[in-house]
Protein backbone atom coordinates (compact mmCIF):
# COMPACT_ATOMS: atom_id res chain seq x y z
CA UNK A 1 -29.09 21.31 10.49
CA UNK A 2 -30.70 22.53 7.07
CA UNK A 3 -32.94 19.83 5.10
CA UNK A 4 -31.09 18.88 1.62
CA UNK A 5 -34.14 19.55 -0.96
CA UNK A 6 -31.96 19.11 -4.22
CA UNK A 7 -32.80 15.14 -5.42
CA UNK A 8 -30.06 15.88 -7.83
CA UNK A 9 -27.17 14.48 -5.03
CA UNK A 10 -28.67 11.15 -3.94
CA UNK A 11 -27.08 8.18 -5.69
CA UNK A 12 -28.97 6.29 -8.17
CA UNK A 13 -29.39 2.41 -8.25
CA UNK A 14 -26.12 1.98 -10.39
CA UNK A 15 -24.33 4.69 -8.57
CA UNK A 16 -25.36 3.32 -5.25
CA UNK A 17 -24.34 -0.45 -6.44
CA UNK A 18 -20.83 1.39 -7.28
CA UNK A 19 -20.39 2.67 -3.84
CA UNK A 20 -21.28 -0.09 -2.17
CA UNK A 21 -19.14 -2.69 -3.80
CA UNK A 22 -16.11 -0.01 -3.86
CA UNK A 23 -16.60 0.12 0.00
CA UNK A 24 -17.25 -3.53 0.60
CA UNK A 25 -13.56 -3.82 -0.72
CA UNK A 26 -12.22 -1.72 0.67
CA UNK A 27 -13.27 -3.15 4.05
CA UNK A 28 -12.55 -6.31 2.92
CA UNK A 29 -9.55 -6.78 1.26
CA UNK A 30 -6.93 -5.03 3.52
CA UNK A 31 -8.15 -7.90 5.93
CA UNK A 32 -7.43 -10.43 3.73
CA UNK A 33 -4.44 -9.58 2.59
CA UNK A 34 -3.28 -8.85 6.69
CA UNK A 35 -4.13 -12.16 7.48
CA UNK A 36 -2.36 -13.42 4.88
CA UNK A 37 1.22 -11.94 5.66
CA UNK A 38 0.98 -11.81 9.52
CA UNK A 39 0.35 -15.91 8.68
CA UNK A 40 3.18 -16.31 6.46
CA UNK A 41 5.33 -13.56 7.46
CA UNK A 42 4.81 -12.26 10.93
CA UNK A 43 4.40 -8.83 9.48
CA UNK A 44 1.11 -6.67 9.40
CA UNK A 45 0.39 -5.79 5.98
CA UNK A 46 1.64 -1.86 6.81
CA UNK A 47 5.56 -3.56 7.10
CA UNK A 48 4.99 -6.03 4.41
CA UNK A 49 4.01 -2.85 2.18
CA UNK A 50 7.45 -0.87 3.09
CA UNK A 51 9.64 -3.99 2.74
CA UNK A 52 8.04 -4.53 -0.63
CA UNK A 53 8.89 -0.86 -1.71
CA UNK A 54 12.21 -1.00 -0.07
CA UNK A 55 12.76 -4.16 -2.33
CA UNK A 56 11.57 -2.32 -5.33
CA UNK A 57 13.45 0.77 -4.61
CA UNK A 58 17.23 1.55 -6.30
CA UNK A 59 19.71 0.13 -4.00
CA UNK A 60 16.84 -0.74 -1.74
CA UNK A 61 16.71 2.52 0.01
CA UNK A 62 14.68 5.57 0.47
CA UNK A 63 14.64 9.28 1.93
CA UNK A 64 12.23 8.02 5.01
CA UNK A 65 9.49 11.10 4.12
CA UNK A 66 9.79 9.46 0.21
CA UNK A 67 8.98 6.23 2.29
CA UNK A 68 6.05 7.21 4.14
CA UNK A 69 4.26 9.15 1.26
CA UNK A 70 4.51 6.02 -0.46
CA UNK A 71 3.05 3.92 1.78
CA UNK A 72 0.61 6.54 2.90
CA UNK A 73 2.05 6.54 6.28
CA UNK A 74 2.73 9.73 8.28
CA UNK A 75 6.42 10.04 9.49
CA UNK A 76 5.83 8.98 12.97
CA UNK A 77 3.84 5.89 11.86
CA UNK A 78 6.67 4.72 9.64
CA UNK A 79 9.28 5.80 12.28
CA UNK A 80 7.72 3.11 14.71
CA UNK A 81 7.56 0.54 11.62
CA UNK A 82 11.06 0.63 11.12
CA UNK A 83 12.41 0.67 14.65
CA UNK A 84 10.35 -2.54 15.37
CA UNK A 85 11.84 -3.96 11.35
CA UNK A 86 15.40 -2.68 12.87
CA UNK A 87 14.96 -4.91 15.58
CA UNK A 88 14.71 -7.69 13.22
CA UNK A 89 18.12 -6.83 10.61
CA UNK A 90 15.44 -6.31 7.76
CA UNK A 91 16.12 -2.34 7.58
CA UNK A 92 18.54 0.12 8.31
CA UNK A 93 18.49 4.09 8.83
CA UNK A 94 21.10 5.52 7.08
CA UNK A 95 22.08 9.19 7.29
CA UNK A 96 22.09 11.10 4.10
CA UNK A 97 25.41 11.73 2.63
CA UNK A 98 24.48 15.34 1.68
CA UNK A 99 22.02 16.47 3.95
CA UNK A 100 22.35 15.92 7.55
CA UNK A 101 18.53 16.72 8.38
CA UNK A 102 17.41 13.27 6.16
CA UNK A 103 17.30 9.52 6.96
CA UNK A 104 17.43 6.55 4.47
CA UNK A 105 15.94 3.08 5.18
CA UNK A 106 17.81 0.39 3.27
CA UNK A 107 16.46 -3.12 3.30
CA UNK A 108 19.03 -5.54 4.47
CA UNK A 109 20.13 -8.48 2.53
CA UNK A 110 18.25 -10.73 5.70
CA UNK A 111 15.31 -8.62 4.80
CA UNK A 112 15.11 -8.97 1.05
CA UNK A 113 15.16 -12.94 1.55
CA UNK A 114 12.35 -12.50 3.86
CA UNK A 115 10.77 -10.08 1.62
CA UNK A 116 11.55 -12.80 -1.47
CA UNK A 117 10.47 -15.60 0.64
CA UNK A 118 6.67 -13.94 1.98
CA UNK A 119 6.11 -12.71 -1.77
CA UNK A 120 4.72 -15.89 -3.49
CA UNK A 121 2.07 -16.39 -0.84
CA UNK A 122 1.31 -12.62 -1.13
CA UNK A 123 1.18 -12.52 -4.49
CA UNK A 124 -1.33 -15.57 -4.76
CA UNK A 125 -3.72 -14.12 -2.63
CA UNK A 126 -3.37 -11.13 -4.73
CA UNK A 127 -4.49 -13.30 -7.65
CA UNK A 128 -7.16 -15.25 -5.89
CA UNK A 129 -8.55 -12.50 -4.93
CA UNK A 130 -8.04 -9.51 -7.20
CA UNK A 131 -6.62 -10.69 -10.39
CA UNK A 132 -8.35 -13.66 -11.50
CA UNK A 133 -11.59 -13.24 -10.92
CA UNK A 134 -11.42 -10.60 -13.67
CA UNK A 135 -10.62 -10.42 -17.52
CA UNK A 136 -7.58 -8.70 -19.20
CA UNK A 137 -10.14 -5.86 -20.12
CA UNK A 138 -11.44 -5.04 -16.43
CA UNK A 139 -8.15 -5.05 -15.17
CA UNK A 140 -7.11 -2.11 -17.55
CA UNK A 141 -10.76 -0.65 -16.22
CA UNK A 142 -10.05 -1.75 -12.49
CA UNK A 143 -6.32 -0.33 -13.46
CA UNK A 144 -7.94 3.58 -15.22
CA UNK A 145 -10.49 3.48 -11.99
CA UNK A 146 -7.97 2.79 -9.37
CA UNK A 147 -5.88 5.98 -11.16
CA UNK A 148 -8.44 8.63 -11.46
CA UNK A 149 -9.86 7.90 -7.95
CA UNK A 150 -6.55 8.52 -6.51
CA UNK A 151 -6.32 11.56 -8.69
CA UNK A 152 -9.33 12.95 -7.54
CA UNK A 153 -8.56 12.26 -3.57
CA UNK A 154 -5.17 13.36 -3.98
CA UNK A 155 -4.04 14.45 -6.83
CA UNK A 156 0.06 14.72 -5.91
CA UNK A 157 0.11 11.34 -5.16
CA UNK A 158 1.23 9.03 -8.00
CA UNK A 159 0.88 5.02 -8.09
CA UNK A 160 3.82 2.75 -8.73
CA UNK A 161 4.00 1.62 -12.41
């Protein structure tokens, strides 16, 4: 293994403080907010986060591949997702009218109450934990950070509005 010489790509105090607290996050919160739904809902936070795009979706419904890219789920992962949501009514696979080789998933009407009736405990936690703790102006920041990281580590994929 070669020695790195150049100083020029260690992180500096600030830079270093960035990193950390961007990773400490990132450890932290998807915990949280598991705990959270598998509490309320029963769901790991991987189903609550299809159901909620499902919900917010026209007609509730998706091309599966669509699904998974949203979620940032590979095909198979999602696959096992919905055959385990299936066995609950909250989703469907539908074929696709014009294209034989694509599935749909369409939230059911059971699954949009549950989806309607986990949200407000979701979305608190999102608050507490996320929202409030900040002002209008570093949730733009949080908001223009969040965007141009995901730009940089991928930059086809595109946040919801």
């Amino acid at each position: 293994m070669s020695e790195i010489h150049d100083e020029s790509i260690w992180l500096d105090g600030e830079e270093r403080r960035a990193w950390f607290a961007l990773v400490s996050v990132m450890m932290r919160l998807p915990h949280a907010l598991d705990a959270q739904v598998r509490r309320d809902a029963n769901l790991t936070h991987f189903e609550f986060s299809v159901l909620t795009v499902l919900s917010n979706s026209p007609d509730h419904k998706m091309k599966m591949s669509t699904l998974a890219a949203t979620v940032d789920g590979s095909l198979s992962r999602l696959s096992q997702v919905v055959t385990r949501l299936e066995k609950r009514n909250w989703v469907c696979r539908l074929p696709d009218e014009h294209d034989g080789r694509t599935t749909h998933t369409q939230l059911t009407p059971e699954g949009l109450a549950m989806v309607e009736a986990a949200a407000p405990g979701h979305v608190a936690l999102v608050r507490q934990l996320v929202i409030d703790p900040l002002t209008r102006e570093q949730l733009t920041q949080l908001a223009d950070i969040g965007e141009r990281i995901m730009a940089a580590t991928d930059p086809s994929h595109h946040l919801p509005g």
